[in-house]
Protein backbone atom coordinates (compact mmCIF):
# COMPACT_ATOMS: atom_id res chain seq x y z
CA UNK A 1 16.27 -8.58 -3.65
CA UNK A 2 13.59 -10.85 -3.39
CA UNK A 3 14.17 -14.18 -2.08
CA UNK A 4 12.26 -16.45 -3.70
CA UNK A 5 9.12 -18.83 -2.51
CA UNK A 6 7.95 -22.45 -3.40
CA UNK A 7 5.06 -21.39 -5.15
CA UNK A 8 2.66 -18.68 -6.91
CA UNK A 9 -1.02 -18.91 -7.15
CA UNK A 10 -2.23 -18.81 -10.98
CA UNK A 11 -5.59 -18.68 -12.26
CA UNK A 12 -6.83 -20.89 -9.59
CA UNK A 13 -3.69 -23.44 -9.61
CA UNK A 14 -0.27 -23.61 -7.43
CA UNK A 15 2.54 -23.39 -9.65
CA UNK A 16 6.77 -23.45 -9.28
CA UNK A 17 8.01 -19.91 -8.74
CA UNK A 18 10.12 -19.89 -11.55
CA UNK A 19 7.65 -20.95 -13.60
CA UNK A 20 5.28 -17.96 -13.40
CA UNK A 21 6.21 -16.25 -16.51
CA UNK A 22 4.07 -13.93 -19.58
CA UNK A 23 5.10 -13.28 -22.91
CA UNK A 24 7.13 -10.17 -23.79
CA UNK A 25 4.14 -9.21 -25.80
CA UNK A 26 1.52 -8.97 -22.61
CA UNK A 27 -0.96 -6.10 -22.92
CA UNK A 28 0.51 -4.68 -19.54
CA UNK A 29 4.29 -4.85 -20.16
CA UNK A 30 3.90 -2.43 -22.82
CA UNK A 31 0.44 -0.53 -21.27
CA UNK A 32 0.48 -0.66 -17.75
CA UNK A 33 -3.17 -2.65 -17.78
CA UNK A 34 -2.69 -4.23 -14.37
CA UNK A 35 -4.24 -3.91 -11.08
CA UNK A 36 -2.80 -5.35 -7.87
CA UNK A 37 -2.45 -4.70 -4.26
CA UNK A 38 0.11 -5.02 -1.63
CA UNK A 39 -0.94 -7.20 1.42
CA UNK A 40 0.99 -7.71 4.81
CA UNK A 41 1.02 -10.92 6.54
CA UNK A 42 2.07 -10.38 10.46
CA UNK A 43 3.24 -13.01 13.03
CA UNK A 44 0.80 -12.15 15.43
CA UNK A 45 0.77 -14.59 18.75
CA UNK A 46 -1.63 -16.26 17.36
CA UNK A 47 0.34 -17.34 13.97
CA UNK A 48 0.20 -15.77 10.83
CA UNK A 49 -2.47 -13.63 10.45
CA UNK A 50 -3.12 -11.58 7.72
CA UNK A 51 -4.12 -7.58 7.34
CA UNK A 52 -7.66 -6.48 6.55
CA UNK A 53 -7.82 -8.86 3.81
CA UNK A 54 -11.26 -8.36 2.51
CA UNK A 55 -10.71 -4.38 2.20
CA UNK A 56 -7.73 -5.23 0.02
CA UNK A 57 -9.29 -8.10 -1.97
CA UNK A 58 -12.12 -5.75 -2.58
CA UNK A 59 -9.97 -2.82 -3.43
CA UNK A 60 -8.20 -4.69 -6.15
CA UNK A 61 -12.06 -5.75 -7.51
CA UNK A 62 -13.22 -2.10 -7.54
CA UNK A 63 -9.51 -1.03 -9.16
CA UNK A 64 -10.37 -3.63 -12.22
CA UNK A 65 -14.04 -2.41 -12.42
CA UNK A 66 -12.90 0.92 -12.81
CA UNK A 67 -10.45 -0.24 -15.91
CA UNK A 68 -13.28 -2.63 -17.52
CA UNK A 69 -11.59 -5.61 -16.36
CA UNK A 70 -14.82 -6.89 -13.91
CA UNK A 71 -14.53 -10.17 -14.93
CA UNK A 72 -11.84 -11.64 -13.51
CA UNK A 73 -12.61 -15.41 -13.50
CA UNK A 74 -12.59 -15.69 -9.61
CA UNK A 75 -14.78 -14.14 -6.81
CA UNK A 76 -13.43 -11.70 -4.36
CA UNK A 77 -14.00 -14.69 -1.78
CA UNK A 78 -11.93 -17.23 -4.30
CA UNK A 79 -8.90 -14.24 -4.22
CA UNK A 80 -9.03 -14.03 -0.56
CA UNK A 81 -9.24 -17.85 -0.20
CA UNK A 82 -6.28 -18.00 -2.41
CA UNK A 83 -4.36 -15.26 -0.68
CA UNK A 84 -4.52 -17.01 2.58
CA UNK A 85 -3.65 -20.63 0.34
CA UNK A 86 -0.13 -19.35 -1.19
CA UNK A 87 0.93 -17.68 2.48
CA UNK A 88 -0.13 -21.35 3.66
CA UNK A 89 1.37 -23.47 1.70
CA UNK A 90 4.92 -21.45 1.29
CA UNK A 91 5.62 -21.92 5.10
CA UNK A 92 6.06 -18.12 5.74
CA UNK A 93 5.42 -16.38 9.51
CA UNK A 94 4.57 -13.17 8.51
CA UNK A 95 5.53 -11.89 4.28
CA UNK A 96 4.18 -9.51 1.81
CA UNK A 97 1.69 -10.85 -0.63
CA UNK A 98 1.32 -9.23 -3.84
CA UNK A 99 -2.34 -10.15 -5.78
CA UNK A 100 -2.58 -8.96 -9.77
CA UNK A 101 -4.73 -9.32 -12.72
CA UNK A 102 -3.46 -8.30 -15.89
CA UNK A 103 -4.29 -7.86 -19.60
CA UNK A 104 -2.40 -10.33 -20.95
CA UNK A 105 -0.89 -11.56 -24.40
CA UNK A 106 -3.41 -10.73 -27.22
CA UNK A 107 -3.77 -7.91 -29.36
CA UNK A 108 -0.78 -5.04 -29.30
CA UNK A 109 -2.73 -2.04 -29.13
CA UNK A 110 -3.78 0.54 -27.08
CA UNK A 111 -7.54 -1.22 -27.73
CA UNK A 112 -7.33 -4.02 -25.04
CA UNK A 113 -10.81 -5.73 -24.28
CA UNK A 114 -10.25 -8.71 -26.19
CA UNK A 115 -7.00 -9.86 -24.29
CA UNK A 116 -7.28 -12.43 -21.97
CA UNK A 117 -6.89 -11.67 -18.09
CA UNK A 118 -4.90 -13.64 -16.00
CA UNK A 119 -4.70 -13.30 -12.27
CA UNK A 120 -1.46 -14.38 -10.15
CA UNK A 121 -0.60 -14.10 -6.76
CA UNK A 122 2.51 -14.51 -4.94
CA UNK A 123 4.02 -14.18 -1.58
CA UNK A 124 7.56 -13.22 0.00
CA UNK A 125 9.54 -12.24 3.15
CA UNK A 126 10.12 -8.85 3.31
CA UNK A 127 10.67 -6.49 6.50
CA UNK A 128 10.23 -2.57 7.51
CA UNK A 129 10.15 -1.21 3.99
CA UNK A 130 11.53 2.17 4.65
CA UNK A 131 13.87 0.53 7.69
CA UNK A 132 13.23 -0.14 11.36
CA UNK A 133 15.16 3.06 12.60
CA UNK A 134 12.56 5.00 10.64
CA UNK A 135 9.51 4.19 12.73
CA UNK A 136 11.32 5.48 15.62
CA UNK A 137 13.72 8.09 14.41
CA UNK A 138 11.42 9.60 11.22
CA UNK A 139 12.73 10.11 7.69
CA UNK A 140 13.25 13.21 5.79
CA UNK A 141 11.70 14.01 2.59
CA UNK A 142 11.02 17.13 0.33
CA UNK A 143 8.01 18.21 -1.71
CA UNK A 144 8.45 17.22 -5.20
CA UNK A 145 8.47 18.74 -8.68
CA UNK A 146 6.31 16.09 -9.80
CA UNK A 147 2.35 17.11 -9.42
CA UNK A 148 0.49 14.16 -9.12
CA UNK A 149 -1.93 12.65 -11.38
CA UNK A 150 -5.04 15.24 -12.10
CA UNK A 151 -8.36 14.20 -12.24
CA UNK A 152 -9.74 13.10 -15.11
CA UNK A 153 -6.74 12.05 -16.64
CA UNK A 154 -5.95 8.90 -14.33
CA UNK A 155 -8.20 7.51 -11.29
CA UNK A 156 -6.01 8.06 -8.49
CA UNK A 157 -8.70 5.83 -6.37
CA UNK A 158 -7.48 2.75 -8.37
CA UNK A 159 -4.26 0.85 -7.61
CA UNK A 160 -3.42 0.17 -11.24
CA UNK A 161 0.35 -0.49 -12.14
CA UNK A 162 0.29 2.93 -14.94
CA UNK A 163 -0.34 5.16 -11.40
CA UNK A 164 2.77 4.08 -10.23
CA UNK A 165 4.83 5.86 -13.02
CA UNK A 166 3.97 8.21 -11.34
CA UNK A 167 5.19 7.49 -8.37
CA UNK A 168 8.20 6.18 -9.56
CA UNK A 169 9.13 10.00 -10.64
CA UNK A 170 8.49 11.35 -7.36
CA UNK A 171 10.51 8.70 -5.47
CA UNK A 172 13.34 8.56 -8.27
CA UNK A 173 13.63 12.51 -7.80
CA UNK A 174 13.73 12.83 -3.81
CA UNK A 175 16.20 9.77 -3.57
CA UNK A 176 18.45 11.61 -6.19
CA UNK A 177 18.44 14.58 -3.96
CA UNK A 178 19.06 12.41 -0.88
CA UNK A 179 15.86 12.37 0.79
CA UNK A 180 13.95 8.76 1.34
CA UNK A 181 10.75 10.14 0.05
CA UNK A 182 9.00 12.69 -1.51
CA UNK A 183 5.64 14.08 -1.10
CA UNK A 184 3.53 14.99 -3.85
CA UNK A 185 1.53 18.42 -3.93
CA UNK A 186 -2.49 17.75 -6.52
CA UNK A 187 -3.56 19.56 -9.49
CA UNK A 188 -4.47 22.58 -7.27
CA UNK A 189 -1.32 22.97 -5.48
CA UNK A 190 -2.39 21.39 -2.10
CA UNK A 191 -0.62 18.30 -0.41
CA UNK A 192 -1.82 14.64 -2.35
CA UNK A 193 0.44 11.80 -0.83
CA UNK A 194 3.90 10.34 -1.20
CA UNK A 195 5.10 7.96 -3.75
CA UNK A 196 3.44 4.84 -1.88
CA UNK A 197 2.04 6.22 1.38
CA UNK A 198 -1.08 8.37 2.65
CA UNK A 199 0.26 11.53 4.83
CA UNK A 200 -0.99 13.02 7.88
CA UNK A 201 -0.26 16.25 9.61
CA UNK A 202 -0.87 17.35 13.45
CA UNK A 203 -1.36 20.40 14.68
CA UNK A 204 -2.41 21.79 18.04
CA UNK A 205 -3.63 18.09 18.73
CA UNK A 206 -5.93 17.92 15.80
CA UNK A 207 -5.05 15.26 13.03
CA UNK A 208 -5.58 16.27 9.63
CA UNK A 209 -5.37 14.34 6.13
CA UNK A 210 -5.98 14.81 2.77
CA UNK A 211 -9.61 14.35 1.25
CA UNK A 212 -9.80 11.38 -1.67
CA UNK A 213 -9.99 13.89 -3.86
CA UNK A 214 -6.97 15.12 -4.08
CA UNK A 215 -5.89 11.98 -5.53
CA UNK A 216 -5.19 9.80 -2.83
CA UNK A 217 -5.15 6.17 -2.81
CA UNK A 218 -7.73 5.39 -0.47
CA UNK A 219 -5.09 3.58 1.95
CA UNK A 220 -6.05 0.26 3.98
CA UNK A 221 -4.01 1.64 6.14
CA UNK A 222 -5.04 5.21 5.63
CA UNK A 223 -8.59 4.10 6.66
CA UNK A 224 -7.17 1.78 9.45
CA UNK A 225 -5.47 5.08 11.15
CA UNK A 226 -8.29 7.41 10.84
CA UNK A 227 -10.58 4.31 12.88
CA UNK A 228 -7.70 4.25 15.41
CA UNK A 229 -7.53 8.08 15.86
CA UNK A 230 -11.21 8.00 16.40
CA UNK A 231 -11.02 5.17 19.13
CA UNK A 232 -7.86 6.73 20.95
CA UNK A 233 -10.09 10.06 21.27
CA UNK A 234 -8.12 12.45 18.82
CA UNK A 235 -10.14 14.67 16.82
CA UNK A 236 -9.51 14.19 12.97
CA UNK A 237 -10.03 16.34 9.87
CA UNK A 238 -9.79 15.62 6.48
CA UNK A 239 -9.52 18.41 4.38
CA UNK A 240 -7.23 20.18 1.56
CA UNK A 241 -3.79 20.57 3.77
CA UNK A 242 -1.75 23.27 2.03
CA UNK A 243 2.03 22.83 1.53
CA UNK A 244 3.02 25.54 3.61
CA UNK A 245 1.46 23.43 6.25
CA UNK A 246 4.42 20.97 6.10
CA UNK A 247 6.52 23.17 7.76
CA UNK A 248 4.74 24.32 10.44
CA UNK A 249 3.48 21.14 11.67
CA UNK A 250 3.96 19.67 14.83
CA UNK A 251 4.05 16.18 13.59
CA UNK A 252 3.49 14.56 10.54
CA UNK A 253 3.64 10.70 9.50
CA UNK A 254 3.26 8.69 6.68
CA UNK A 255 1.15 5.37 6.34
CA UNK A 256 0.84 2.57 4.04
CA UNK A 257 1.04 -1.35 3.56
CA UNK A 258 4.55 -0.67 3.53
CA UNK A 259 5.26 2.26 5.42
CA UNK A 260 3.11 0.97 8.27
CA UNK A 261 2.83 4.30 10.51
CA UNK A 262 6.27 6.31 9.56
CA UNK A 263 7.47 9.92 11.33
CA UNK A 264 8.73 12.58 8.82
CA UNK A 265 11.36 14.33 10.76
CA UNK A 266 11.68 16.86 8.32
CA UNK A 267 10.64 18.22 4.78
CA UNK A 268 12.89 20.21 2.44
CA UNK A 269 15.42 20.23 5.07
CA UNK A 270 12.98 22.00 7.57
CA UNK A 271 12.74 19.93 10.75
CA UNK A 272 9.17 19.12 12.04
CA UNK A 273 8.57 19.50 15.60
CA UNK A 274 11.49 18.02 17.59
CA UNK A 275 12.82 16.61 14.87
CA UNK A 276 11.59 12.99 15.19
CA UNK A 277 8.72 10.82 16.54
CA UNK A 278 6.28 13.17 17.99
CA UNK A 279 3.88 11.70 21.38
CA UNK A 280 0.68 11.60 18.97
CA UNK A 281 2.31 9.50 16.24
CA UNK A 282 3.83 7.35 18.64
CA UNK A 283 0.70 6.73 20.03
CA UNK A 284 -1.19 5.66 17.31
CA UNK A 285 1.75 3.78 15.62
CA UNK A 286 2.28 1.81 18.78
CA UNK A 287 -1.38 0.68 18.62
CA UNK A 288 -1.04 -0.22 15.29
CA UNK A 289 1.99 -2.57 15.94
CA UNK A 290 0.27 -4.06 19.04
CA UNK A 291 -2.44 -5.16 17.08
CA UNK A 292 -0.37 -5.94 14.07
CA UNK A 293 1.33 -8.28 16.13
CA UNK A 294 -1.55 -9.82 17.99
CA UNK A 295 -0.34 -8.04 21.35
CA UNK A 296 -3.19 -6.52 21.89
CA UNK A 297 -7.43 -7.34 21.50
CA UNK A 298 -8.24 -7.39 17.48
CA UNK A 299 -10.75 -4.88 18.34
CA UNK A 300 -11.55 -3.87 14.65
CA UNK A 301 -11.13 -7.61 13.30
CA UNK A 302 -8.46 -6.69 11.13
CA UNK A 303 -6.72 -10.03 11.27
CA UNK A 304 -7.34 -13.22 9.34
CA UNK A 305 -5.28 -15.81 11.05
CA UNK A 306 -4.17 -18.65 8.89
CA UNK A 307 -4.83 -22.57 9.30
CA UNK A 308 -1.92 -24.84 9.62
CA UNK A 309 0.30 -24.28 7.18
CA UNK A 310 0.67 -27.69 4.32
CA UNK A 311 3.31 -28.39 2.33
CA UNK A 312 4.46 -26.64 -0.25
CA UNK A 313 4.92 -29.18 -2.67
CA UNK A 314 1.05 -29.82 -2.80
């Protein structure tokens, strides 16, 4: 449940949480004609600092591009600006913040370029999404009925809220089956990505992960990891990872905004390597914490720290 903040950011003014509301008749309630992005704000050592900000702020520009939505009434430096303003001014140490620009109330249609676009963003606390004990101990998940979407029919590159449908059938269908997540196979029958989280696999050392096109999100944190493997000295491929690979890997781990660096301990019931953590994972999720955290350098400058925080009645 989340636990609500002082305020949300609206088309360039700080409003009352409860009073950010649209009309039942918005464009994307009934269409899914929203983009958005999920952003993690850390309490590093040196205060609140916030995640690759740009790349996100950007991705969420390119995602309403894509969807003829390029005007959005605010630069990508005015989103950022007023990303780092509603973590700010809500008093928060570290919290999720959740951008999105939607088609709002106007014509109710499919035909949607003459709706007006409105742009929110809000911020909350929220912890390990999938559960501390996972990033140690590993989850289990199974491959899933659902094929995720093809191209052509929906740009998997763009994080637009119809995707997530999607998604929402591949979680909905693993959980059901008691598994935390499920991973999705493409078009083609090779391995895409989970409901909310880029995948890799290891095998004899070398790190492998799915191209972009088959229809990955191209992950923040996805991107983040493949930097890190590079720097740490482990030899990385990304290429079309077929599902029988699953089962005969020696680790594999999920990433994402969320998900952070997770272990898979097992798919379909099949345990992966020792059945948890593996050394290689460990190693690159523990580097992703330290800096996360501000325990180690900001090497990459990642990490947008904050100003003092006002008050969130301003």
């Amino acid at each position: 449940m989340i636990q609500p903040t002082a305020k949300i950011w609206h088309n360039g003014e700080l409003i009352n949480w409860d009073d950010a509301k649209v009309h039942v008749l918005s464009h994307a309630l009934h269409y899914g004609t929203s983009v958005f992005e999920g952003i993690r704000c850390y309490d590093t050592r040196n205060g609140p600092a916030i995640f690759r900000l740009p790349e996100h702020v950007r991705r969420m520009f390119d995602s309403a591009k894509i969807y003829r939505m390029a005007d959005l009434g605010f630069s990508q430096d005015d989103v950022a600006e007023a990303c780092k303003h509603v973590a700010t001014v809500n008093g928060l140490s570290s919290c999720y913040i959740r951008p999105i620009a939607f088609r709002g109330y106007g014509d109710v249609g499919v035909r949607s370029l003459r709706n007006p676009i409105e742009v929110y963003i809000a911020c909350w606390e929220w912890g390990r999404y999938l559960g501390p004990e996972a990033l140690e101990n590993g989850i289990s998940v199974c491959v899933s009925s659902w094929t995720r979407i093809a191209p052509n029919t929906l740009p998997a590159i763009a994080k637009v809220a119809a995707n997530y449908m999607n998604s929402q059938l591949i979680l909905m269908e693993a959980e059901m089956h008691g598994y935390t997540e499920g991973i999705a196979l493409d078009a083609a029958g090779y391995v895409s990505e989970g409901s909310g989280e880029n995948i890799f696999l290891i095998r004899d050392e070398v790190i492998y992960t799915p191209p972009l096109g088959t229809s990955v999100l191209p992950g923040i944190t996805r991107d983040s990891v493949i930097r890190l493997a590079s720097h740490l000295g482990y030899p990385l491929k990304e290429q079309a990872i077929p599902r029988e690979w699953l089962y005969i890997a020696d680790e594999l781990f999920f990433t994402g905004t969320a998900a952070e660096v997770t272990p898979i301990r097992e798919v379909d019931k099949i345990e992966i390597g020792r059945g948890s953590r593996g050394p290689i994972t460990e190693h690159i999720q523990s580097e992703f914490l330290a800096i996360t955290a501000g325990e180690k350098e900001d090497r990459f400058g990642w990490l947008s720290v904050l100003p003092a925080r006002a008050s969130a009645a301003a």
